[in-house]
C-alpha atoms as a PDB file:
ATOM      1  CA  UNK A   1       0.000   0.000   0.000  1.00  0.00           C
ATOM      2  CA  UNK A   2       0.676   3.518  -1.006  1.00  0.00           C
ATOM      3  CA  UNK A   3       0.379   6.806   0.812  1.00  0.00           C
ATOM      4  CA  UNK A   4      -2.751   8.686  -1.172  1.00  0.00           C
ATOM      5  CA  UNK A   5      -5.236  10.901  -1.305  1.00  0.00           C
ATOM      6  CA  UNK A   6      -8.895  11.195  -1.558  1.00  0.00           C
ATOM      7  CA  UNK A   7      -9.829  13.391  -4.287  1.00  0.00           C
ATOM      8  CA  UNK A   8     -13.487  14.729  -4.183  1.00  0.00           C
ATOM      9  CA  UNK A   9     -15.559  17.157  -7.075  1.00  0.00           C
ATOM     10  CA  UNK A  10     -19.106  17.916  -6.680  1.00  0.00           C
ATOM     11  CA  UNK A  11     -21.524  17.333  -3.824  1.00  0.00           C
ATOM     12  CA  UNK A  12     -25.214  17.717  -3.933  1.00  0.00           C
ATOM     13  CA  UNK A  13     -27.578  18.784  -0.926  1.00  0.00           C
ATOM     14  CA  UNK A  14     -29.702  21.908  -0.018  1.00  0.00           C
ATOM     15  CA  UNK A  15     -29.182  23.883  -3.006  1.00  0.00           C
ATOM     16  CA  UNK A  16     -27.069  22.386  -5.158  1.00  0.00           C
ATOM     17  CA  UNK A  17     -28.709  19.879  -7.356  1.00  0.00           C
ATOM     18  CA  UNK A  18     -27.887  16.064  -7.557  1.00  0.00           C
ATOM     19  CA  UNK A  19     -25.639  15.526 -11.139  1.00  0.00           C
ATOM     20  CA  UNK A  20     -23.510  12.997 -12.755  1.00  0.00           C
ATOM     21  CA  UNK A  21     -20.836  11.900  -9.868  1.00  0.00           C
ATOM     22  CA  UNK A  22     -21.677  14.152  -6.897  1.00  0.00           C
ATOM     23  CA  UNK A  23     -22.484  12.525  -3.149  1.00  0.00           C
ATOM     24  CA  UNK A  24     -23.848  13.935   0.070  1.00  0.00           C
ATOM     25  CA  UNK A  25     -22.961  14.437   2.835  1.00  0.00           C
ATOM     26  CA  UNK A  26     -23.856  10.874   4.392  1.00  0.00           C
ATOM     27  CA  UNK A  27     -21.967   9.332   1.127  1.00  0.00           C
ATOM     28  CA  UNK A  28     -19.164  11.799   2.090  1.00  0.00           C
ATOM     29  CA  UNK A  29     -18.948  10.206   5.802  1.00  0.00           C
ATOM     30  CA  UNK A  30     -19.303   7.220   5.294  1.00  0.00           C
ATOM     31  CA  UNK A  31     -16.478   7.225   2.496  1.00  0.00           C
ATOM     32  CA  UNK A  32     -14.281   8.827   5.702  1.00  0.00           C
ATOM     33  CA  UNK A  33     -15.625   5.803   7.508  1.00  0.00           C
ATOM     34  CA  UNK A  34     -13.896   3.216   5.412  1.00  0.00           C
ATOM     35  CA  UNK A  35     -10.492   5.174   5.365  1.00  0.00           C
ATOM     36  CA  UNK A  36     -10.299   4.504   8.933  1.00  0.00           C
ATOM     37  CA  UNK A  37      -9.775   7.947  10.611  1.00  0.00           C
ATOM     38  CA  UNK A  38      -6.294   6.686  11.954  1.00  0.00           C
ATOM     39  CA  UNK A  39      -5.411   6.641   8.168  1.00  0.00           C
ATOM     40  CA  UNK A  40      -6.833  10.329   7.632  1.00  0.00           C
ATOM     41  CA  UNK A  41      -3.809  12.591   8.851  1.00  0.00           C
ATOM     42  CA  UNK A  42      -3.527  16.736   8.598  1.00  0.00           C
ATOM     43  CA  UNK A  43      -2.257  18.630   5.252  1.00  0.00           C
ATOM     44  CA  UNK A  44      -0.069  20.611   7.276  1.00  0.00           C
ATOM     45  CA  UNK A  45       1.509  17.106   8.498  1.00  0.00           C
ATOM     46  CA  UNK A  46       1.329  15.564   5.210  1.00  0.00           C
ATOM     47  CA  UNK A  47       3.810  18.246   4.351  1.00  0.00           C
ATOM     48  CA  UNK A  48       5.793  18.204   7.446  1.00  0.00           C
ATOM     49  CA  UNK A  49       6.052  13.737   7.116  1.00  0.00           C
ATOM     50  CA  UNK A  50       7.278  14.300   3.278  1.00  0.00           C
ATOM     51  CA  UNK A  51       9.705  17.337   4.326  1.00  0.00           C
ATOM     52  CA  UNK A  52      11.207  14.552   6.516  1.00  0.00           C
ATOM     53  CA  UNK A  53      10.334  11.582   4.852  1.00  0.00           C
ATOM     54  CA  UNK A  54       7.841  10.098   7.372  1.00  0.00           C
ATOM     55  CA  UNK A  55       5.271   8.743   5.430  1.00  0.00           C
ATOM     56  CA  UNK A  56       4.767   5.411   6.586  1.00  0.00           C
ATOM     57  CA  UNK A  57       2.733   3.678   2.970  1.00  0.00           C
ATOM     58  CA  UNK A  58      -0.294   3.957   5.469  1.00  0.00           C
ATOM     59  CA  UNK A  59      -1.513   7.386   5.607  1.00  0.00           C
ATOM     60  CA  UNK A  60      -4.315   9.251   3.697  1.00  0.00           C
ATOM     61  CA  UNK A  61      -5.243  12.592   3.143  1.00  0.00           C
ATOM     62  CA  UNK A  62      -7.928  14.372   1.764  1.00  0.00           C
ATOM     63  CA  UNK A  63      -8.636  16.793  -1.408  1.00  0.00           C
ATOM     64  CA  UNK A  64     -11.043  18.622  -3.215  1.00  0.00           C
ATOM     65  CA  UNK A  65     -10.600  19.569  -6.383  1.00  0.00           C
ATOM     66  CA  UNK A  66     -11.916  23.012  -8.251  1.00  0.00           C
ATOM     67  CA  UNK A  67     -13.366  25.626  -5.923  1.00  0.00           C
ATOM     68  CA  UNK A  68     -16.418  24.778  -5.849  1.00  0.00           C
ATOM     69  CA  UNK A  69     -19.387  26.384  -3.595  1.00  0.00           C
ATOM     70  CA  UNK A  70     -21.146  22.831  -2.556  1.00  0.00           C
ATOM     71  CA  UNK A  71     -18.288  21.400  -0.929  1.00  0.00           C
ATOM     72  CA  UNK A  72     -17.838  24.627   1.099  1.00  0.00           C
ATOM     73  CA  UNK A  73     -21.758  24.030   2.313  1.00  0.00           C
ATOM     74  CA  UNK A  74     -21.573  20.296   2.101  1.00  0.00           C
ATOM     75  CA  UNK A  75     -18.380  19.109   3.092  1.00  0.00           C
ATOM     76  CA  UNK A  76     -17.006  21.203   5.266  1.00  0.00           C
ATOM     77  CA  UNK A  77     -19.672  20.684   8.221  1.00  0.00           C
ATOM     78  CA  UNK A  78     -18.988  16.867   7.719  1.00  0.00           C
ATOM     79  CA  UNK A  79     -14.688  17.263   7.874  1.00  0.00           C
ATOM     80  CA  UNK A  80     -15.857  19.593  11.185  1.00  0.00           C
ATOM     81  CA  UNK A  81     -17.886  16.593  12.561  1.00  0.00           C
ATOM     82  CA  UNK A  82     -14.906  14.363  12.360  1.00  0.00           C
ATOM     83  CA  UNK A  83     -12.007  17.223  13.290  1.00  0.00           C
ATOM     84  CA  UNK A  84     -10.461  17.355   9.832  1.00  0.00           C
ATOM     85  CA  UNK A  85      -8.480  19.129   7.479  1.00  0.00           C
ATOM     86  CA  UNK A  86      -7.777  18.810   4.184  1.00  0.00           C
ATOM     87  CA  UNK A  87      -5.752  20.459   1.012  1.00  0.00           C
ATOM     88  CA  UNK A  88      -8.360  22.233  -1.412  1.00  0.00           C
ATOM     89  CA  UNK A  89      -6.718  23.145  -4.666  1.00  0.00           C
ATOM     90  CA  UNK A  90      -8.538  26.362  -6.376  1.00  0.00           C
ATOM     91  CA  UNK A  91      -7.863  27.840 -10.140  1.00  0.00           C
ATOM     92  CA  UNK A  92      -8.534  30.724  -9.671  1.00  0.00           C
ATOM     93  CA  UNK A  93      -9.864  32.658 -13.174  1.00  0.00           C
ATOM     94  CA  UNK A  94     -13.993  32.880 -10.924  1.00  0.00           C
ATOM     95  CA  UNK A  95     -12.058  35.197  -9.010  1.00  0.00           C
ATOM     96  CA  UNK A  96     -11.415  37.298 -11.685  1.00  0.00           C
ATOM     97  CA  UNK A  97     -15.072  37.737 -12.983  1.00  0.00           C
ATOM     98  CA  UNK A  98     -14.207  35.208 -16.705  1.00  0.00           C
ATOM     99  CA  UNK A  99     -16.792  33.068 -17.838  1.00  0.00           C
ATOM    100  CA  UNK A 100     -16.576  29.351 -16.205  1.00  0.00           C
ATOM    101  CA  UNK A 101     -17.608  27.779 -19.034  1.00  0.00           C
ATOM    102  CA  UNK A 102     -16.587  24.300 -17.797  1.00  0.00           C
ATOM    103  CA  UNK A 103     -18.733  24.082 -14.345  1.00  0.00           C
ATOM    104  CA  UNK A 104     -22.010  26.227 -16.007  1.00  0.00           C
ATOM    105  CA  UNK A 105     -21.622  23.469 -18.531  1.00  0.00           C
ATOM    106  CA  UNK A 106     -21.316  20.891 -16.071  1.00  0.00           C
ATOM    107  CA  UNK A 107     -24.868  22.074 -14.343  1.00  0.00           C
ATOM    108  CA  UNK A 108     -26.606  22.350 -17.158  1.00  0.00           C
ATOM    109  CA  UNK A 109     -25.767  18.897 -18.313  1.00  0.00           C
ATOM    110  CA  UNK A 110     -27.077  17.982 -14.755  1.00  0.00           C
ATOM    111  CA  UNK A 111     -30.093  20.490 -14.410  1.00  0.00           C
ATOM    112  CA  UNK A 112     -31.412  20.324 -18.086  1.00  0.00           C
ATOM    113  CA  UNK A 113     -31.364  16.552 -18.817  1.00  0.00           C
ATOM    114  CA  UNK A 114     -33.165  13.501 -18.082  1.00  0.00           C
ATOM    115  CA  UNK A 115     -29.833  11.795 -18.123  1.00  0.00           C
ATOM    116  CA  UNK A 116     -26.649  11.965 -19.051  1.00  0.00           C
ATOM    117  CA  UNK A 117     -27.038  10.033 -21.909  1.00  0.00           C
ATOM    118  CA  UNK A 118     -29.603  12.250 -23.286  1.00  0.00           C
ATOM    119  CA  UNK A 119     -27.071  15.293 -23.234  1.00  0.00           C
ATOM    120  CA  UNK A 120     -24.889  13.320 -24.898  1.00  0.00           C
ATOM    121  CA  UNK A 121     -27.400  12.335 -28.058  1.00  0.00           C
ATOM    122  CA  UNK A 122     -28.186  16.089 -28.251  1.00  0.00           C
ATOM    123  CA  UNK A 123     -24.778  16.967 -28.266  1.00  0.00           C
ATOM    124  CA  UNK A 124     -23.700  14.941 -31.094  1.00  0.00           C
ATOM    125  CA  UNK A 125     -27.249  16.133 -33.125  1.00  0.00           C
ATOM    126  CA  UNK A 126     -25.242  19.526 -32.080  1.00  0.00           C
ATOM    127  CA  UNK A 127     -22.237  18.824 -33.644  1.00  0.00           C
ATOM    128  CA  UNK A 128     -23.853  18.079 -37.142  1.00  0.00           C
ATOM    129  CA  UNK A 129     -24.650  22.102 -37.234  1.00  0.00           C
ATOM    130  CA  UNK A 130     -20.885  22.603 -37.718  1.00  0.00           C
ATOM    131  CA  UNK A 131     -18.116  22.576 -40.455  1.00  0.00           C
ATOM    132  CA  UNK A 132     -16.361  19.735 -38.463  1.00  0.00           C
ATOM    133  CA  UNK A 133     -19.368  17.410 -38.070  1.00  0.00           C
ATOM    134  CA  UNK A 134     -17.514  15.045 -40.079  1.00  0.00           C
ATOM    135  CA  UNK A 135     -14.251  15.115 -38.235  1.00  0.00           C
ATOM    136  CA  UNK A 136     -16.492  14.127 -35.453  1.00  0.00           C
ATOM    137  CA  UNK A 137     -18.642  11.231 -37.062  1.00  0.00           C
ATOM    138  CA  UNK A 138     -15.269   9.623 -38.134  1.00  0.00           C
ATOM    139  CA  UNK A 139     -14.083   9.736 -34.789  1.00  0.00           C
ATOM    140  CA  UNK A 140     -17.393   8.218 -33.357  1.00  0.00           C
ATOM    141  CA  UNK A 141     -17.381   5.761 -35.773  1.00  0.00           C
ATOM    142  CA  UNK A 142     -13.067   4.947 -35.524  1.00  0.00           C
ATOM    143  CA  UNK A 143     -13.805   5.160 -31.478  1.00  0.00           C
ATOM    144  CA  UNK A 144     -12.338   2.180 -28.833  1.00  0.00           C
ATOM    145  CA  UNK A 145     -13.853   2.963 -25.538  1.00  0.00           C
ATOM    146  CA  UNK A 146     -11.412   0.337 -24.103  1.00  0.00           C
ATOM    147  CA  UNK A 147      -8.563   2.093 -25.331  1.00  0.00           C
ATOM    148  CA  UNK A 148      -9.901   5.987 -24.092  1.00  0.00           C
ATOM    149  CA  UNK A 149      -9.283   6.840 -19.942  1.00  0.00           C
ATOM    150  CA  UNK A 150      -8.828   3.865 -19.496  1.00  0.00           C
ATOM    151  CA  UNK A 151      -7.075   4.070 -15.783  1.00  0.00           C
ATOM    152  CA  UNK A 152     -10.399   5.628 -14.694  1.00  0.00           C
ATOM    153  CA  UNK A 153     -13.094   2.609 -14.477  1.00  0.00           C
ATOM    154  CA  UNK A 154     -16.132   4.929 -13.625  1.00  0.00           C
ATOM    155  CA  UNK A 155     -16.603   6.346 -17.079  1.00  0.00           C
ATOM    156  CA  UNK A 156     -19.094   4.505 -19.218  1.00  0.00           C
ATOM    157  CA  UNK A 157     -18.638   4.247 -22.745  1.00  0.00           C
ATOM    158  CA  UNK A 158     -20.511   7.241 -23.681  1.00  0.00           C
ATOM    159  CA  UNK A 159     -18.549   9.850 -21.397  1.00  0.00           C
ATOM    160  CA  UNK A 160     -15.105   8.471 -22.542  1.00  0.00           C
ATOM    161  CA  UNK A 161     -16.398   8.992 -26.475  1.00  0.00           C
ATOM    162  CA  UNK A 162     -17.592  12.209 -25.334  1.00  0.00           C
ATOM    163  CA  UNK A 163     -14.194  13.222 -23.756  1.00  0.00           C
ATOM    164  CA  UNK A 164     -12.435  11.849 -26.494  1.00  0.00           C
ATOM    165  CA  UNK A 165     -14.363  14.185 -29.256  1.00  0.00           C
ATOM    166  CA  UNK A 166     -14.596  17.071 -26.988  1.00  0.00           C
ATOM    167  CA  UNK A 167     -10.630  16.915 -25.993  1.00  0.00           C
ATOM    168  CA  UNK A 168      -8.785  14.936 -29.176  1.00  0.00           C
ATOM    169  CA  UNK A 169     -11.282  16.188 -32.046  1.00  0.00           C
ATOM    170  CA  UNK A 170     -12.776  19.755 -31.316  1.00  0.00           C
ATOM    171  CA  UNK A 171     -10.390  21.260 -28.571  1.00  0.00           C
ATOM    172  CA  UNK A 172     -11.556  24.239 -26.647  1.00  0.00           C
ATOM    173  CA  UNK A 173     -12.949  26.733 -29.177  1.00  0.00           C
ATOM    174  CA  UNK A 174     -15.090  24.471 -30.954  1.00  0.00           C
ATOM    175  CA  UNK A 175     -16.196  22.457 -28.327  1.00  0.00           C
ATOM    176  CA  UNK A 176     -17.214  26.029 -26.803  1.00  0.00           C
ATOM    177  CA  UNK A 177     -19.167  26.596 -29.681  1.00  0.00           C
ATOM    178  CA  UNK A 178     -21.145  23.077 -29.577  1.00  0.00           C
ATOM    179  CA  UNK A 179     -21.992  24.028 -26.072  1.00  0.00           C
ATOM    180  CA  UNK A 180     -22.921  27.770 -26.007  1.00  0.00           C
ATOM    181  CA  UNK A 181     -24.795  27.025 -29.186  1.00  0.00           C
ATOM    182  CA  UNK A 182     -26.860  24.811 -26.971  1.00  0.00           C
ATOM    183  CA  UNK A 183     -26.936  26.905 -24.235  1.00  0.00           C
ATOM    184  CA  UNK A 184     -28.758  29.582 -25.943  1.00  0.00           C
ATOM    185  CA  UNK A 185     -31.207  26.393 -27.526  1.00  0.00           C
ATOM    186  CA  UNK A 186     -32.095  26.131 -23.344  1.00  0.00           C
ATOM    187  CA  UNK A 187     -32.085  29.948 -22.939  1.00  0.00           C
ATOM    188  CA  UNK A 188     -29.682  29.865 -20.172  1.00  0.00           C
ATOM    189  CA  UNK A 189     -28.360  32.747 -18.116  1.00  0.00           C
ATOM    190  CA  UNK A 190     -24.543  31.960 -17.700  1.00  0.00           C
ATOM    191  CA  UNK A 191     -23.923  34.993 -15.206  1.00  0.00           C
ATOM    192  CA  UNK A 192     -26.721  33.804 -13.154  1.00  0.00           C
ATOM    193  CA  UNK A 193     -26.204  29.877 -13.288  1.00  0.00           C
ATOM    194  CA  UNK A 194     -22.047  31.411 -12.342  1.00  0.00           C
ATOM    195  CA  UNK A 195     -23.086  33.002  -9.055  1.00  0.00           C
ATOM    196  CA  UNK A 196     -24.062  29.921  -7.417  1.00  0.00           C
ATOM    197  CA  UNK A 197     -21.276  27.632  -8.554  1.00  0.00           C
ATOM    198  CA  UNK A 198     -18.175  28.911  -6.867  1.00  0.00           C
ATOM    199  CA  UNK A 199     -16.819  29.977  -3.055  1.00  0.00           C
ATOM    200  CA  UNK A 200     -15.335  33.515  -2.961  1.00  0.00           C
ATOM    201  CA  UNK A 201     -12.569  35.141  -1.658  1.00  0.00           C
ATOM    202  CA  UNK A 202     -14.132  35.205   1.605  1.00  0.00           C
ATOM    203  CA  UNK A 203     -14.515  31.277   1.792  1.00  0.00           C
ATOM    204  CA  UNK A 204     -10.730  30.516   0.542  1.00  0.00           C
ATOM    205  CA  UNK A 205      -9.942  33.046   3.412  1.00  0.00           C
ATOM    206  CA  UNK A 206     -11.813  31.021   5.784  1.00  0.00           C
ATOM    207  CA  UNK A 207     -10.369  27.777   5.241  1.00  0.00           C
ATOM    208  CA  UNK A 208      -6.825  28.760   5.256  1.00  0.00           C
ATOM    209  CA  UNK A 209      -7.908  30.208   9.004  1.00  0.00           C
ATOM    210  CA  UNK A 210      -9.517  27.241   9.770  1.00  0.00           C
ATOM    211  CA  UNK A 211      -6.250  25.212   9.016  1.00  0.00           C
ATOM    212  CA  UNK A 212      -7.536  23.851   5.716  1.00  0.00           C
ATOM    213  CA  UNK A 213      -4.448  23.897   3.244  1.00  0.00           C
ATOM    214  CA  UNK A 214      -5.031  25.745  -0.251  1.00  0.00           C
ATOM    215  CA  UNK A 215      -2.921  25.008  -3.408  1.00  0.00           C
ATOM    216  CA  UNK A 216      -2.755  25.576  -6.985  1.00  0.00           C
ATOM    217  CA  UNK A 217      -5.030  24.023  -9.826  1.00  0.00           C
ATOM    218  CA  UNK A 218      -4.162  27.064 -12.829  1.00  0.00           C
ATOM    219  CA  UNK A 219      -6.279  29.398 -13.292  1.00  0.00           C
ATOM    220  CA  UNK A 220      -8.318  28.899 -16.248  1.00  0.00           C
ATOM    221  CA  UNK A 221      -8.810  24.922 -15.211  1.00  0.00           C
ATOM    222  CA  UNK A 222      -7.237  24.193 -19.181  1.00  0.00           C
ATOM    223  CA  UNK A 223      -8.582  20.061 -20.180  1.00  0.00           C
ATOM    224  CA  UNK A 224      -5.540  19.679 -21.564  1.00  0.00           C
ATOM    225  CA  UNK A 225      -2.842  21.748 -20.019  1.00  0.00           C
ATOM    226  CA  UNK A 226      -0.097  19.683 -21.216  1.00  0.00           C
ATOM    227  CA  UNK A 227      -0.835  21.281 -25.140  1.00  0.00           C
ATOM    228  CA  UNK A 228       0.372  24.271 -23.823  1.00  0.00           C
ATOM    229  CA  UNK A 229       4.023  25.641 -23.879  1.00  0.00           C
ATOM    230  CA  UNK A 230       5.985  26.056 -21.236  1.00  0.00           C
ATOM    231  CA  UNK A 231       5.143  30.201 -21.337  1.00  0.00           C
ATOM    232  CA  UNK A 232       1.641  29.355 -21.627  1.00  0.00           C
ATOM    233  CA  UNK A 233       1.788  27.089 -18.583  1.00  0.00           C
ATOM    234  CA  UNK A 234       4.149  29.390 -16.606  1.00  0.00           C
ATOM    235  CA  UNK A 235       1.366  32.032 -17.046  1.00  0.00           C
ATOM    236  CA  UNK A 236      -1.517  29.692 -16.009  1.00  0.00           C
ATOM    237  CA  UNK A 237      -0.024  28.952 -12.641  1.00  0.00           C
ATOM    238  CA  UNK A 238       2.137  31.814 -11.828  1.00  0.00           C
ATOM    239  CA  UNK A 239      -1.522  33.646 -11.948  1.00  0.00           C
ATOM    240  CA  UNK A 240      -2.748  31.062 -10.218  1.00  0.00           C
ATOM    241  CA  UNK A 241      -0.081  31.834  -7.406  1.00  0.00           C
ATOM    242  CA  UNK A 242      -0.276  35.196  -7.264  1.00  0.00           C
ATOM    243  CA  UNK A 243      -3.986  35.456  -6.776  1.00  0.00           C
ATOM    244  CA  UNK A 244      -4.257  32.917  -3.621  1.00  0.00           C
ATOM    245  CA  UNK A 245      -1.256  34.159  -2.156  1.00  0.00           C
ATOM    246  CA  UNK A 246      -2.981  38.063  -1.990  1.00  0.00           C
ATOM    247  CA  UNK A 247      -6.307  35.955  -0.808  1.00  0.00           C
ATOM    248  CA  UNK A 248      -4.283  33.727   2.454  1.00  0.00           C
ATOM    249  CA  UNK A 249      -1.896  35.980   2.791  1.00  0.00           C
ATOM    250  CA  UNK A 250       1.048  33.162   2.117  1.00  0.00           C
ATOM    251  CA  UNK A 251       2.421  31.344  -0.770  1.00  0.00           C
ATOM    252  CA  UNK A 252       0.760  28.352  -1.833  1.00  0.00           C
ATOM    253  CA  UNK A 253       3.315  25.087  -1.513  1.00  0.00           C
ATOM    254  CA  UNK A 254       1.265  22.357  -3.319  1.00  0.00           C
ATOM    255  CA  UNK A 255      -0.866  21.715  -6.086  1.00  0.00           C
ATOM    256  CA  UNK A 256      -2.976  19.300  -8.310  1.00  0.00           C
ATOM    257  CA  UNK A 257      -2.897  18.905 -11.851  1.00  0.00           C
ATOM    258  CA  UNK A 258      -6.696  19.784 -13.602  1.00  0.00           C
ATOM    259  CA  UNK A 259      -7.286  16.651 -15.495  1.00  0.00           C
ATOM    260  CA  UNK A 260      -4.363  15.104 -14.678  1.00  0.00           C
ATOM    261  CA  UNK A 261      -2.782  17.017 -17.496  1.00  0.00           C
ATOM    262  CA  UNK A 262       0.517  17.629 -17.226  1.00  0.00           C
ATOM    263  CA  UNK A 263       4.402  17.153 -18.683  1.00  0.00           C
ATOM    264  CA  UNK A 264       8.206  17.850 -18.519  1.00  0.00           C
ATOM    265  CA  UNK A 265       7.154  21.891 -18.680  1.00  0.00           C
ATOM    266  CA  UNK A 266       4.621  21.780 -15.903  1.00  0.00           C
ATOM    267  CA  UNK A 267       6.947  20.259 -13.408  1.00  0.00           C
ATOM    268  CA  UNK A 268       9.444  22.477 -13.911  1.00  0.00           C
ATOM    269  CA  UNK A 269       7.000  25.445 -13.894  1.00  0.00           C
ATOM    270  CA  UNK A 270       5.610  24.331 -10.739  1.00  0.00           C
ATOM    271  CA  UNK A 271       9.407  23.263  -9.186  1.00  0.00           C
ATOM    272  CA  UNK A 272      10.528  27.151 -10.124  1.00  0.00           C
ATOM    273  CA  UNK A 273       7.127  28.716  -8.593  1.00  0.00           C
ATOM    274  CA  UNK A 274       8.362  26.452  -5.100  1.00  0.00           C
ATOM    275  CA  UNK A 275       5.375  24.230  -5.378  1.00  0.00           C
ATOM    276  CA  UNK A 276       7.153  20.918  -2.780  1.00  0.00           C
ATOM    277  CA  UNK A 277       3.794  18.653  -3.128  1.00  0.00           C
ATOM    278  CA  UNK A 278       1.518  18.014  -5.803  1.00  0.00           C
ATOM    279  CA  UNK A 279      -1.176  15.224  -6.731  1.00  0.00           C
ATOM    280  CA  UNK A 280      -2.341  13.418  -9.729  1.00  0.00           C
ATOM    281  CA  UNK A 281      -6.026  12.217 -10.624  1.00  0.00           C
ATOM    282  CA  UNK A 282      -5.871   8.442 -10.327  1.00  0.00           C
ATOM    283  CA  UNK A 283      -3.919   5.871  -8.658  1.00  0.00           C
ATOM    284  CA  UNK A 284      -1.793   4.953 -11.741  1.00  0.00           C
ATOM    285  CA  UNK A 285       1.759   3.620 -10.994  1.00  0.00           C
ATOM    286  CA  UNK A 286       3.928   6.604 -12.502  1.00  0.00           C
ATOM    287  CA  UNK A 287       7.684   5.401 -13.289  1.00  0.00           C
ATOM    288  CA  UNK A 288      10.098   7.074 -11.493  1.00  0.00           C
ATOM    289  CA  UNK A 289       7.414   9.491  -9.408  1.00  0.00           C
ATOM    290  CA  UNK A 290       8.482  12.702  -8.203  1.00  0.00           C
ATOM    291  CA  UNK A 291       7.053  14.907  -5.674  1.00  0.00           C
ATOM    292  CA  UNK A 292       4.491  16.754  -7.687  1.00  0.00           C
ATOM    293  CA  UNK A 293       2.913  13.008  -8.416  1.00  0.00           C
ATOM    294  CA  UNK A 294       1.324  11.672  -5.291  1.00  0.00           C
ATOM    295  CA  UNK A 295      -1.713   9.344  -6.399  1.00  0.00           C
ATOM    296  CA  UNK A 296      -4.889   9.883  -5.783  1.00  0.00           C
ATOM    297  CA  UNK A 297      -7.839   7.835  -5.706  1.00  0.00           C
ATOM    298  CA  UNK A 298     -11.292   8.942  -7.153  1.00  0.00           C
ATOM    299  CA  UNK A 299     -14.631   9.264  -4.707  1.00  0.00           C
ATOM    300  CA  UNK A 300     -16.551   7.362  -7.227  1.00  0.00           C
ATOM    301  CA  UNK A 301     -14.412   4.147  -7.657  1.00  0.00           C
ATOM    302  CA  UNK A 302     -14.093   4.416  -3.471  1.00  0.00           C
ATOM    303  CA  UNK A 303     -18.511   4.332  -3.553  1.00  0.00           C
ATOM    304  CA  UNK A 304     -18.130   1.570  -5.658  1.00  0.00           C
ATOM    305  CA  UNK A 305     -16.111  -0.123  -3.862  1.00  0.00           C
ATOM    306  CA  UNK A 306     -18.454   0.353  -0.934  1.00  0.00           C
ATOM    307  CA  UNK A 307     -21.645  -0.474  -2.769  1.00  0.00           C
ATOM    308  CA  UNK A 308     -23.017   2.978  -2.673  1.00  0.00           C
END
């Protein structure tokens, strides 16, 4: 066994509706349950064990991913139930008023859809409106689920093909296009749907208070990060630093990598900005793992694990 950490997204409860992947807070516990609290141990000594090289190949910490509002309200009264910490990586681009294109389309996947599948079938009838709508069909019809994300068992079929055309065929732009063209087929208020999504300055500032570590995820949460050069990268996280460090008031020391996207240019980046910790999106042996590769293991293959 490996040290690791827990790596959590979206919650549902109260206000924020129930989507593809999110838990509540009695899923939440009980997945803290079955790590054994005497396996759950601090951020701050996380750090302090790797500065020293104390990890034992027993202990467990936990993360959230993405800045997101519903784990402030959801999570965080469960971790104070059970006297916990844990690290919360943040990009940071909500903070400076840019569209969040990824999370509004995230909820409206989740709030305007029977099912997932059925966003899926009206994306691809989408797609068909545009000059690459054969790029696309090729793909779909070329496609090997088995072959696509395939270190992360939770996806079904149809969310790896739909990664795999949104990532490998249209890239950002177009797929941007396929979903604000939809968007505006739902009449949806993006500024509006934004407000609700996100924790503000104030939270960050109360976690770090509270203990809580906060780290780096970029800022503009890029799918595939890795594309970009090592400028482009530099310029994704040094923002990224610069904005939670004026928001704690100290300089952010770990990180995790959106996506798990990442290469050669990123660690480097991220070695230069003094990030000493950072953590990946699976649980993938990496050869030759540095610091800035800890695994991680996914909240949805732990509730399957536990029947939930």
């Amino acid at each position: 066994m490996s040290d690791y950490g827990l790596m959590f997204h979206h919650f549902h409860g109260d206000k924020h509706p129930k989507g593809q992947g999110s838990i509540n807070a009695e899923e939440f516990a009980k997945i803290i349950e079955s790590a054994g609290q005497s396996n759950l141990i601090d951020p701050v000594d996380w750090l302090g064990r790797i500065q020293f090289n104390e990890l034992s190949g027993r202990n467990v910490c936990i993360t959230f991913d993405d800045n997101l509002r519903c784990q402030y309200d959801i999570a965080v009264p469960v971790l104070e139930e059970y006297d916990l910490k844990a690290f919360w990586f943040v990009y940071t681009s909500p903070f400076t008023g840019a569209d969040q294109r990824l999370e509004v389309y995230k909820y409206f996947r989740d709030a305007c859809f029977n099912s997932i599948n059925d966003f899926y079938n009206k994306f691809f009838e989408k797609t068909r409106a545009f000059s690459f709508s054969t790029a696309v069909e090729k793909h779909r019809k070329d496609f090997d689920p088995k072959k696509y994300l395939k270190e992360f068992p939770f996806y079904t079929d149809m969310d790896r093909l739909f990664r795999s055309v949104r990532d490998v065929v249209l890239g950002e732009s177009a797929y941007f296009d396929v979903m604000d063209a939809m968007l505006d087929e739902f009449d949806i208020d993006v500024k509006e749907v934004t407000a609700g999504l996100f924790m503000g300055e104030q939270q960050i500032r109360d976690l770090h208070d509270k203990g809580h570590v906060i780290g780096l995820h970029s800022h503009s949460h890029p799918t595939r990060l890795q594309n970009l050069n090592h400028q482009e990268q530099f310029n994704e996280y040094k923002q990224n630093y610069n904005i939670l460090a004026d928001i704690t008031g100290g300089k952010p020391r770990v990180m995790s990598h959106p996506c798990n996207s990442y290469n050669n240019d990123t660690l480097k980046v991220l070695h230069d900005l003094g990030i000493k910790t950072g953590f990946r999106s699976n649980m993938a042996a990496v050869k030759n793992r540095g610091e800035l590769e800890w695994p991680r293991e996914d909240h949805a293959n732990i509730m399957a694990n536990l029947g939930l």
